[in-house]
C-alpha atoms as a PDB file:
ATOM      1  CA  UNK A   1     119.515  95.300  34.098  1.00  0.00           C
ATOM      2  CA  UNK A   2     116.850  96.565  36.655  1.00  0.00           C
ATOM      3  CA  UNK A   3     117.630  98.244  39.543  1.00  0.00           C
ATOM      4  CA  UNK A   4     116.642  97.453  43.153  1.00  0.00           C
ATOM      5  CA  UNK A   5     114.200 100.718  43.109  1.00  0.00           C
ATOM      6  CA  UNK A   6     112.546  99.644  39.839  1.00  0.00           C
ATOM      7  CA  UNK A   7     111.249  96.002  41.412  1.00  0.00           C
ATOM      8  CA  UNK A   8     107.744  96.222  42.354  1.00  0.00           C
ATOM      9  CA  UNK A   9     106.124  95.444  45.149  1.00  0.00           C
ATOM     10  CA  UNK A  10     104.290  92.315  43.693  1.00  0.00           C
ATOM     11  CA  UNK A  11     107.632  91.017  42.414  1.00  0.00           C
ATOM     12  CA  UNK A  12     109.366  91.276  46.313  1.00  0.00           C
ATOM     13  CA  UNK A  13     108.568  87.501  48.112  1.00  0.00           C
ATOM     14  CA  UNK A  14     105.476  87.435  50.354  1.00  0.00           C
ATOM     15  CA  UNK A  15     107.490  86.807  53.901  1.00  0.00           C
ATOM     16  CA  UNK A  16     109.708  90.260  52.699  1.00  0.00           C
ATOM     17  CA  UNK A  17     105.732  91.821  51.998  1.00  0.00           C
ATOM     18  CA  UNK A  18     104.820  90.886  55.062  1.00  0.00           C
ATOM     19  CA  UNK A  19     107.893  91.535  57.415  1.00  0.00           C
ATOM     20  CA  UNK A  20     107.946  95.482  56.156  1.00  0.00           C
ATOM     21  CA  UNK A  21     104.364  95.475  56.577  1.00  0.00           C
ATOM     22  CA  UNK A  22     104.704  94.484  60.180  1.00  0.00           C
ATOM     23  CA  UNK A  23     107.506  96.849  60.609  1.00  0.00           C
ATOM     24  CA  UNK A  24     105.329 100.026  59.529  1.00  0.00           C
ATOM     25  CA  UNK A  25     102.537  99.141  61.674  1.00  0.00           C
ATOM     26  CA  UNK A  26     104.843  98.865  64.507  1.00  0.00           C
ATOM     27  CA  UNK A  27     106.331 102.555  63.611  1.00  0.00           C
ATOM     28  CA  UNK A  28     103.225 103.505  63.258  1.00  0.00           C
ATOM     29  CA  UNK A  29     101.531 102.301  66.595  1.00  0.00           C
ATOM     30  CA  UNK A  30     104.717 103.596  68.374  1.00  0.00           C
ATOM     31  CA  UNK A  31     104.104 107.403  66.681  1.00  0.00           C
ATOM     32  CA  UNK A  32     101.086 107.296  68.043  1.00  0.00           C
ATOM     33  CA  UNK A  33     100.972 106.517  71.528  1.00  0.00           C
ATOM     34  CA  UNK A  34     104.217 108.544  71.295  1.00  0.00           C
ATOM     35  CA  UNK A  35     102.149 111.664  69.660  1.00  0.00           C
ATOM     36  CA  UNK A  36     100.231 111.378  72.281  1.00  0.00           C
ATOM     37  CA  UNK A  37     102.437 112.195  75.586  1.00  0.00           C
ATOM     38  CA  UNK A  38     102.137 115.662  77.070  1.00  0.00           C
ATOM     39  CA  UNK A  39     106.363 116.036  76.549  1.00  0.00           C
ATOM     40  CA  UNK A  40     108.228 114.767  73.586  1.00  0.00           C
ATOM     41  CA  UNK A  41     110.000 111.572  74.131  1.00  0.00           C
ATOM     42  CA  UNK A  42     108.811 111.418  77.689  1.00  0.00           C
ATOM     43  CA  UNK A  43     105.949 110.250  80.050  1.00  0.00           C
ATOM     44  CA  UNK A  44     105.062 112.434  82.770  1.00  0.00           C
ATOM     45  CA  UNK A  45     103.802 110.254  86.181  1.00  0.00           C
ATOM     46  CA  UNK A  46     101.859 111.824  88.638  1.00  0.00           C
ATOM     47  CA  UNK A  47     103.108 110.358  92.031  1.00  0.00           C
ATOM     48  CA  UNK A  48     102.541 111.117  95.707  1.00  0.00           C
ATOM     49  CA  UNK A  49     105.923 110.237  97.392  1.00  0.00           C
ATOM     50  CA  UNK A  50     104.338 109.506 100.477  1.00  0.00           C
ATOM     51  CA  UNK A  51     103.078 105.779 100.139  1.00  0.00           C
ATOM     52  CA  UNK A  52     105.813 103.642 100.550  1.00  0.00           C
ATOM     53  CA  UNK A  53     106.649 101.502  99.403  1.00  0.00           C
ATOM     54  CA  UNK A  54     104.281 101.663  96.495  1.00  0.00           C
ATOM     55  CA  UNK A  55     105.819 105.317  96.150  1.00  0.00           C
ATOM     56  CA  UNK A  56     108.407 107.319  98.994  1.00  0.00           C
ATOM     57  CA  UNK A  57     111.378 108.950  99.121  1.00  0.00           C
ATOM     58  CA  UNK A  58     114.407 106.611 100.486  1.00  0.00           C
ATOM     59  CA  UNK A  59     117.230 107.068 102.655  1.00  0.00           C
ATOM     60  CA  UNK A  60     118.927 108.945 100.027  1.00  0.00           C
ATOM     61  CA  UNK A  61     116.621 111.636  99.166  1.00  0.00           C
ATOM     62  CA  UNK A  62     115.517 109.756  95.971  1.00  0.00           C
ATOM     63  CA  UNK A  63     111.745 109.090  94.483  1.00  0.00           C
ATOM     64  CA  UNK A  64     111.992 105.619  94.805  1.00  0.00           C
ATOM     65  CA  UNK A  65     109.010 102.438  95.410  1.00  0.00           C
ATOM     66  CA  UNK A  66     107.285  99.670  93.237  1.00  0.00           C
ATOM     67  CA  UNK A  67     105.591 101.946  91.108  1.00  0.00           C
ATOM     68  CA  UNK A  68     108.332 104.184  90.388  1.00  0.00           C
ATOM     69  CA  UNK A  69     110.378 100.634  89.535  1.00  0.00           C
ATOM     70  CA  UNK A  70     107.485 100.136  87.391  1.00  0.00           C
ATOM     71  CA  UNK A  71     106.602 102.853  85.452  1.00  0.00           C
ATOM     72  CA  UNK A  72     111.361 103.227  85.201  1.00  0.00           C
ATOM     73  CA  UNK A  73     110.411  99.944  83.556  1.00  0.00           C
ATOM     74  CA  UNK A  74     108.091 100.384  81.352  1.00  0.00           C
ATOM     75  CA  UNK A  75     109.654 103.755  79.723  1.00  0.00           C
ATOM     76  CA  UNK A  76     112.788 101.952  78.886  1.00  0.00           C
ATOM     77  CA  UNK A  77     110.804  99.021  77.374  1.00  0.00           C
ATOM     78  CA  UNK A  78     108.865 101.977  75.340  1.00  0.00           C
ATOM     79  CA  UNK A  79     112.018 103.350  74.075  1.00  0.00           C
ATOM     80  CA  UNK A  80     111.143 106.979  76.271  1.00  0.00           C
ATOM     81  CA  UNK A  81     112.569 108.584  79.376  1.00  0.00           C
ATOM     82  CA  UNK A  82     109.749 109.613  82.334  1.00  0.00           C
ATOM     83  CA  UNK A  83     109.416 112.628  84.275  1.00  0.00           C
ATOM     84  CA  UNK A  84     107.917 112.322  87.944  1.00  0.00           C
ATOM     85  CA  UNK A  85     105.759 114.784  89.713  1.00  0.00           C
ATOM     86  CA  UNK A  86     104.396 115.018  93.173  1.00  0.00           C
ATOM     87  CA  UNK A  87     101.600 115.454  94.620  1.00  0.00           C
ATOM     88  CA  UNK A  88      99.200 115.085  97.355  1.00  0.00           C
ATOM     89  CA  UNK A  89      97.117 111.914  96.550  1.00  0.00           C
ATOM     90  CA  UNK A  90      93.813 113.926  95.998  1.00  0.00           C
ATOM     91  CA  UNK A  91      95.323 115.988  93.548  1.00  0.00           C
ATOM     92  CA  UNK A  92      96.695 112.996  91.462  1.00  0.00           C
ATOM     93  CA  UNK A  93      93.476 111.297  89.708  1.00  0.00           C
ATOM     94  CA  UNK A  94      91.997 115.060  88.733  1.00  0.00           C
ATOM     95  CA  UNK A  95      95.624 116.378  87.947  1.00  0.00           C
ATOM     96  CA  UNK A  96      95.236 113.171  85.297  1.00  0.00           C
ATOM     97  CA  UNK A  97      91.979 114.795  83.825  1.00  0.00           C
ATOM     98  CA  UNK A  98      93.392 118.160  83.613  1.00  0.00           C
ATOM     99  CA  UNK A  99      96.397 116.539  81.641  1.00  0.00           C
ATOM    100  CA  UNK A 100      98.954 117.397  84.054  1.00  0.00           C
ATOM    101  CA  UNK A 101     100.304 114.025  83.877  1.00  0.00           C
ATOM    102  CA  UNK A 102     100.124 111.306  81.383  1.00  0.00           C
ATOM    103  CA  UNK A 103      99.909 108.512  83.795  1.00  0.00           C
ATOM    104  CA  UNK A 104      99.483 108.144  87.865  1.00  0.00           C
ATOM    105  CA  UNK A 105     101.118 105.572  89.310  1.00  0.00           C
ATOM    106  CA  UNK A 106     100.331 105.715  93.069  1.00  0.00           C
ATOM    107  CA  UNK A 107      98.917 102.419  93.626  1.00  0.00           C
ATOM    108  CA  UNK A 108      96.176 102.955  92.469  1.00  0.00           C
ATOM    109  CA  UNK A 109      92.650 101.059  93.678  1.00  0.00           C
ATOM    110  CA  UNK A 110      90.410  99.440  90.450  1.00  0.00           C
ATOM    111  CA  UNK A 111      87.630 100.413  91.887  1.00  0.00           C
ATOM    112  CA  UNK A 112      83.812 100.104  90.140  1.00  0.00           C
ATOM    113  CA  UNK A 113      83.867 103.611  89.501  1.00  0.00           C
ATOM    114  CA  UNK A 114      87.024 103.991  88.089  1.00  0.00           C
ATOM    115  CA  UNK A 115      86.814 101.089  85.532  1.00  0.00           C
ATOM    116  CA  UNK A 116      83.938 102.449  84.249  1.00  0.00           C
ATOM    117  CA  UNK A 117      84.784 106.095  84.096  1.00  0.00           C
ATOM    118  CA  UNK A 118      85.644 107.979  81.526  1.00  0.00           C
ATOM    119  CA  UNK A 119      87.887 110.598  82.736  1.00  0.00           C
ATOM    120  CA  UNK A 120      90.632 107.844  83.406  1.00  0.00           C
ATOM    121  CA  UNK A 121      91.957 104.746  81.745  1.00  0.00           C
ATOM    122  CA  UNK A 122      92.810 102.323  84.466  1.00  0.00           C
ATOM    123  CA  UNK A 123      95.003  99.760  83.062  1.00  0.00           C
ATOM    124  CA  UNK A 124      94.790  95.363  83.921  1.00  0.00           C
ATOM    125  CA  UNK A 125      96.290  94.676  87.811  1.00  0.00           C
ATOM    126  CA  UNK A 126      99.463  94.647  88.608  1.00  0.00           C
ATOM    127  CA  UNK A 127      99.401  93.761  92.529  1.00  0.00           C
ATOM    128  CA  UNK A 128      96.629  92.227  94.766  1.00  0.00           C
ATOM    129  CA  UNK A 129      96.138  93.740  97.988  1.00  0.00           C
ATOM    130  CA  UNK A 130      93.068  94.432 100.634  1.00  0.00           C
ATOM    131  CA  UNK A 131      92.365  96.519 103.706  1.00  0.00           C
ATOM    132  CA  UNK A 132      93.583  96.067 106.865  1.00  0.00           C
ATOM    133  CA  UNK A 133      93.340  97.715 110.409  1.00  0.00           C
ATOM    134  CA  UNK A 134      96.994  99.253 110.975  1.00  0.00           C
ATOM    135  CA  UNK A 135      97.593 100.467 114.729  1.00  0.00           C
ATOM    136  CA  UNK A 136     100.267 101.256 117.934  1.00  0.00           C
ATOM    137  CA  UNK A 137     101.419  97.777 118.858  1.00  0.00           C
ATOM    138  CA  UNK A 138     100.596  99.312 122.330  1.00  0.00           C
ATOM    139  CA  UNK A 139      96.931  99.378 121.811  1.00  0.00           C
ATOM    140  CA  UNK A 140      95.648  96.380 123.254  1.00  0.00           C
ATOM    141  CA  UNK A 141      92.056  97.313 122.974  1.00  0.00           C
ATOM    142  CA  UNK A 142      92.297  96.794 119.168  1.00  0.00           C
ATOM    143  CA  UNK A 143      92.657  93.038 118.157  1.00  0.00           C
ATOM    144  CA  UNK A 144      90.312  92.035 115.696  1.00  0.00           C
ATOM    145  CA  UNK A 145      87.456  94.028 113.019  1.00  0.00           C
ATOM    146  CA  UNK A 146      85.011  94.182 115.966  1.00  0.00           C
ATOM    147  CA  UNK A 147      86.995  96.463 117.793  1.00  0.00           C
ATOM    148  CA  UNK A 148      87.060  99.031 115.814  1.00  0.00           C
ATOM    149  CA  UNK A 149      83.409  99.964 115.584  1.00  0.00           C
ATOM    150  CA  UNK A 150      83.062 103.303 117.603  1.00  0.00           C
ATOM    151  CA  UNK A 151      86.599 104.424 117.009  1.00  0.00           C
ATOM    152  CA  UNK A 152      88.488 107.233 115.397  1.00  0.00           C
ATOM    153  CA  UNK A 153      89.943 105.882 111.778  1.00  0.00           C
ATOM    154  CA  UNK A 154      92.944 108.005 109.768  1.00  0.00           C
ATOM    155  CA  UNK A 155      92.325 107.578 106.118  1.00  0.00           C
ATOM    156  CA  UNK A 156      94.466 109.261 102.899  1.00  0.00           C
ATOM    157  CA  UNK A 157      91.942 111.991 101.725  1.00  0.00           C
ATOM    158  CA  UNK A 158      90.657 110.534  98.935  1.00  0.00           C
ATOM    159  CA  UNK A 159      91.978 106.923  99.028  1.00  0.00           C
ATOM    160  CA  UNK A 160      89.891 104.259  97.949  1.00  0.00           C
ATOM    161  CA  UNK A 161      90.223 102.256 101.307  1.00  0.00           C
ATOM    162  CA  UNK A 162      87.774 104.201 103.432  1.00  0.00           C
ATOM    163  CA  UNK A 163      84.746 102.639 100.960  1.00  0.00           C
ATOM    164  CA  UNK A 164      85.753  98.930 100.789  1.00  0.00           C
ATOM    165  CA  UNK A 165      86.084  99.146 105.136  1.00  0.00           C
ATOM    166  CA  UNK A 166      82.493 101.387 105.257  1.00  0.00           C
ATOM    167  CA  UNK A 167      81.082  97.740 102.761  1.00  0.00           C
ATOM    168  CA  UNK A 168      82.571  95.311 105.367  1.00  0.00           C
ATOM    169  CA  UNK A 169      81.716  96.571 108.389  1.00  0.00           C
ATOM    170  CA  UNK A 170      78.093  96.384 109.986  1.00  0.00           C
ATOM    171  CA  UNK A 171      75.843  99.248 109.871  1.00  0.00           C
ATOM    172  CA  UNK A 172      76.962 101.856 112.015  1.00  0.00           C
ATOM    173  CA  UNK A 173      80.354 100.599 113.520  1.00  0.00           C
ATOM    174  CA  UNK A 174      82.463 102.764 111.548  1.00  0.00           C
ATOM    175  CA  UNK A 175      83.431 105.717 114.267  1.00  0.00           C
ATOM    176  CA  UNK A 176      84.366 109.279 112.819  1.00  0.00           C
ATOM    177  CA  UNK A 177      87.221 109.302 110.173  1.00  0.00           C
ATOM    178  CA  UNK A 178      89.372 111.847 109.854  1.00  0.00           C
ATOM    179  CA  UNK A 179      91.510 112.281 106.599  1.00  0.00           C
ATOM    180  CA  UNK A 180      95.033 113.644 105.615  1.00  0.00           C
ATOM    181  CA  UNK A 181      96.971 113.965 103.088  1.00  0.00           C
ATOM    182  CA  UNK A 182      99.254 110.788 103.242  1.00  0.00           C
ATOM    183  CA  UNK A 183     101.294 108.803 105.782  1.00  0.00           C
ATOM    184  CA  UNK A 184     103.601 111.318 107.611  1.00  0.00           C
ATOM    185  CA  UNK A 185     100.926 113.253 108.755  1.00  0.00           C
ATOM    186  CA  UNK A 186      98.373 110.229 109.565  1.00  0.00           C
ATOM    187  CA  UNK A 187     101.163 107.637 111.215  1.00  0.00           C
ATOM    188  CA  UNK A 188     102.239 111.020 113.995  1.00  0.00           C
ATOM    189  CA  UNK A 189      98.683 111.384 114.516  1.00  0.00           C
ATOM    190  CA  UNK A 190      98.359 107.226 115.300  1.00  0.00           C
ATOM    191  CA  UNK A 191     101.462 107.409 117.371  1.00  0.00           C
ATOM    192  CA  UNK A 192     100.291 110.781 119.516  1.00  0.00           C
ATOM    193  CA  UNK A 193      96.802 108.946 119.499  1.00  0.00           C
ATOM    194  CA  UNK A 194      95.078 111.608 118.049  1.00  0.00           C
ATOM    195  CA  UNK A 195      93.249 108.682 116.121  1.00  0.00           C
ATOM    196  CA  UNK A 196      93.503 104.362 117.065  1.00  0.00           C
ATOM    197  CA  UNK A 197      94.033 103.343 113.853  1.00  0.00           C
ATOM    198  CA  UNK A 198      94.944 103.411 110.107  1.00  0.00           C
ATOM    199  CA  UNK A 199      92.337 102.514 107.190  1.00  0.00           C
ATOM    200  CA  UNK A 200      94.997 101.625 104.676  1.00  0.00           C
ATOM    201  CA  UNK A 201      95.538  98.564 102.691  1.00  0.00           C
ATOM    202  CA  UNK A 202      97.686  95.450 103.761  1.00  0.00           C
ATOM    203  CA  UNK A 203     100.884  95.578 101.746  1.00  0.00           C
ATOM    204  CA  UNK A 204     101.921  99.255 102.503  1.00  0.00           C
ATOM    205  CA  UNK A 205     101.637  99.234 106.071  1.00  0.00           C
ATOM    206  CA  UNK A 206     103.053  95.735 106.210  1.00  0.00           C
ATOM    207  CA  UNK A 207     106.096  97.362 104.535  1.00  0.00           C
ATOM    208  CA  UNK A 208     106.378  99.247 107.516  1.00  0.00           C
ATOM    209  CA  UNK A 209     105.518  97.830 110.135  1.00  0.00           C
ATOM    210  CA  UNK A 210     108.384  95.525 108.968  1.00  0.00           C
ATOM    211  CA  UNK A 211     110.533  98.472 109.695  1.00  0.00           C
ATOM    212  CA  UNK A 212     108.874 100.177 112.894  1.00  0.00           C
ATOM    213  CA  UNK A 213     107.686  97.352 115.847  1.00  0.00           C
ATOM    214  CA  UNK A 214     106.016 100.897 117.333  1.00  0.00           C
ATOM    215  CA  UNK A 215     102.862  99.639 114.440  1.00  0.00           C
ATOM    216  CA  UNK A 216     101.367  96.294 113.912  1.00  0.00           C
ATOM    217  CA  UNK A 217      98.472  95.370 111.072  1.00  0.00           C
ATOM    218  CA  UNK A 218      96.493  93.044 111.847  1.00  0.00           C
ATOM    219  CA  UNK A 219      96.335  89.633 109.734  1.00  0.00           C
ATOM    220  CA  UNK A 220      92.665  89.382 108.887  1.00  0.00           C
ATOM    221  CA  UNK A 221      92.966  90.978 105.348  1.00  0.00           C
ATOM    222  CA  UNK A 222      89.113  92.050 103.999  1.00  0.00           C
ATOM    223  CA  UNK A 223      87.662  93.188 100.532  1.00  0.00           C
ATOM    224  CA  UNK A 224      90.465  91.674  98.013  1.00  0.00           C
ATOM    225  CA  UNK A 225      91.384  94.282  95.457  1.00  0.00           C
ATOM    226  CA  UNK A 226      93.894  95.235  92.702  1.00  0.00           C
ATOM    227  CA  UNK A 227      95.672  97.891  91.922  1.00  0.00           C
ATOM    228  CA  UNK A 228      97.393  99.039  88.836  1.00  0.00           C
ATOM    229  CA  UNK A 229      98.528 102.515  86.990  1.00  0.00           C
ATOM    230  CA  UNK A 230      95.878 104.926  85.582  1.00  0.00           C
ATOM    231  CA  UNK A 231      96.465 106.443  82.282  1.00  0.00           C
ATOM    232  CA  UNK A 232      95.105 109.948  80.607  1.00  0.00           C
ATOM    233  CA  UNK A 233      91.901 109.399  79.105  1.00  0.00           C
ATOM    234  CA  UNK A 234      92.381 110.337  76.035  1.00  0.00           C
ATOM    235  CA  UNK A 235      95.896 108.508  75.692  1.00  0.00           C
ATOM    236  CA  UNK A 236      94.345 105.295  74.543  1.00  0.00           C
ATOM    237  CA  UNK A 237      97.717 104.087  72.327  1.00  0.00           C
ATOM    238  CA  UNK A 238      99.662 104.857  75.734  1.00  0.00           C
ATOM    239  CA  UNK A 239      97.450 102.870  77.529  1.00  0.00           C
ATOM    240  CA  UNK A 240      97.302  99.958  75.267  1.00  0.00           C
ATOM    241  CA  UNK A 241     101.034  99.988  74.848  1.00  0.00           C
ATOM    242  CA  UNK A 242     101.776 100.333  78.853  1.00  0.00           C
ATOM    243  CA  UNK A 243      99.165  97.405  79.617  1.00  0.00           C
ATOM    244  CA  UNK A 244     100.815  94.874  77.303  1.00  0.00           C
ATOM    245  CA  UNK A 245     103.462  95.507  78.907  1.00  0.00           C
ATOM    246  CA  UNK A 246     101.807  95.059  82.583  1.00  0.00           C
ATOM    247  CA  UNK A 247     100.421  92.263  81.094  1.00  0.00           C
ATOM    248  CA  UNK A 248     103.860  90.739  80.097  1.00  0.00           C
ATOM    249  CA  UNK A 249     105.131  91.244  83.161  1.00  0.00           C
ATOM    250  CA  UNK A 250     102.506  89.541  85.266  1.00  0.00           C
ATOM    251  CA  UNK A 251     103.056  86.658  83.190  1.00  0.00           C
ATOM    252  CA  UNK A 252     106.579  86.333  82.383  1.00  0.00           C
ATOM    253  CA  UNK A 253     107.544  87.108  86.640  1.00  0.00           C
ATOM    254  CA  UNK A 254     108.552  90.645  86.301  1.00  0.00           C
ATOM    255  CA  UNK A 255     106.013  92.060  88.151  1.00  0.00           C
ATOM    256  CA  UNK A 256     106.518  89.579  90.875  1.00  0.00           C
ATOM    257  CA  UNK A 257     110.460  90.041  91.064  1.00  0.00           C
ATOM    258  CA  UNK A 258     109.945  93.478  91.838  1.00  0.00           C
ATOM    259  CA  UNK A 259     107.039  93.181  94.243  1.00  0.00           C
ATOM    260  CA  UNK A 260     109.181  91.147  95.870  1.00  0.00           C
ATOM    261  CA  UNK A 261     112.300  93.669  96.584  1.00  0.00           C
ATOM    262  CA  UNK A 262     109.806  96.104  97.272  1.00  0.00           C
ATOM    263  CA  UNK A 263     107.639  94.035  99.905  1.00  0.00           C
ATOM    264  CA  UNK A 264     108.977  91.534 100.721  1.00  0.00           C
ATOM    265  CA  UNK A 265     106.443  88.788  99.848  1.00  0.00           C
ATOM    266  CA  UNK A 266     105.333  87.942  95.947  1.00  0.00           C
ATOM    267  CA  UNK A 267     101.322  87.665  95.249  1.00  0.00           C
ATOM    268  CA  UNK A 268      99.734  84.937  93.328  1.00  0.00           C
ATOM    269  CA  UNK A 269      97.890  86.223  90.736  1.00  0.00           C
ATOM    270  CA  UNK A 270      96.309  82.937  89.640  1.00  0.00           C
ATOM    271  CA  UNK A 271      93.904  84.351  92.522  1.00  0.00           C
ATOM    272  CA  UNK A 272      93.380  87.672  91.396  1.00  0.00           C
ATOM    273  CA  UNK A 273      90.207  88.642  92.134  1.00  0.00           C
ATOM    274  CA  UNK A 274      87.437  89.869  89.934  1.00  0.00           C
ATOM    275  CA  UNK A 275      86.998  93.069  88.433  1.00  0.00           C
ATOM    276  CA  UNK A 276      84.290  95.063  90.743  1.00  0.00           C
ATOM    277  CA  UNK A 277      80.769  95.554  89.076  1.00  0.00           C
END
């Protein structure tokens, strides 16, 4: 009588051929994206902190916001834990090149220069937002685009934001801009008018102003964008096993569930706009 380890290969049925096939492909593709991560077993995200609610600390002293929710969710679907870091948001994207992270998840802007770089792997979008013109609910002087040209603007030091307002404006409206390094520093400066008002996108500040009646945005949302998490560039299994899983989500609701708790309005992302070229 034969035993089971002396049947061949050719002798096992085809679907039993093919189901162990698909199961060592699928070891393999998971070794690899996990050989890839800077810690065993984990994936270290670079995060500021300061962006809520995209990323902030709440009321109990925890990291907490849509991307943390995010990238919580997308290590357990991976079968990995995740280790956050913070930093200043113009620290994050080169901290990513110098492999201090494996991914930043910040809400990140897809911007032209981004897609096509090659020092960063941004993934497919998982929100749609635009810019806005945050300010004191006080300041009645401010109440549409127009009214903006000449004045003082507070932008995140290296933020995206400050390049899609410069493209809608007309020539030389935008007044000086000064930058810091995230919200706490920029909102005191709005509210002890060191600067009338905040070049920021429209979810964010919505968030907040939600929260705080001392700050309004204004409804006339310009230059439509996405956002989405940016991945190590030379993690390319990570990033191909993260975006199916952004990519699942979009479609299956997840993404919107959690956009949802987090600001308090779901996007439609049969209108997501195109990729910038």
């Amino acid at each position: 009588m034969l035993s089971a380890t002396s049947i061949s290969r050719r002798s096992l049925p085809c679907a039993l051929v093919l189901f162990a096939a698909t199961i060592g492909f699928a070891t393999t593709a998971s070794a690899d994206f996990k050989d890839e991560l800077m810690e065993p077993g984990t994936i270290v995200v670079g995060t500021t902190g300061t962006a809520p609610p995209f990323t902030m600390i709440n009321d109990s002293g925890e990291l907490d916001g849509f991307d943390i929710a995010v990238m919580k969710k997308v290590a357990d679907d991976l079968g990995v834990d995740v280790e956050f870091r913070q930093l200043d948001w113009s620290g994050l994207l080169p901290g990513l090149v110098a492999d201090r992270f494996d991914v930043v998840a910040s809400g990140v802007t897809r911007t032209k220069d981004r897609l096509a770089s090659d020092q960063l792997i941004m993934l497919s979008p998982y929100i749609i937002n635009g810019v806005a013109i945050t300010k004191l609910t006080s300041n009645d002087e401010i109440n549409n685009w127009d009214d903006i040209c000449g004045k003082t603007v507070g932008v995140v030091r290296g933020s995206a934001e400050i390049d899609l307002i410069r493209a809608s404006l007309p020539e030389g409206c935008l007044g000086t801009v000064k930058e810091y390094p995230g919200w706490t520093e920029m909102s005191l400066d709005l509210k002890n008018r060191r600067i009338d008002w905040l070049g920021m996108d429209y979810l964010g500040p919505s968030y907040l102003a939600a929260k705080n009646d001392t700050i309004a945005v204004l409804p006339d949302v310009r230059s439509p964008k996405t956002q989405s998490l940016a991945v190590a560039p030379d993690d390319e299994e990570l990033a191909a096993a993260i975006d199916a899983l952004i990519t699942k989500y979009r479609e299956d609701g997840t993404l919107n569930e959690m956009i949802t708790e987090y600001f308090g309005q779901p996007v439609d992302f049969s209108k997501t706009p195109a990729d910038p070229k």
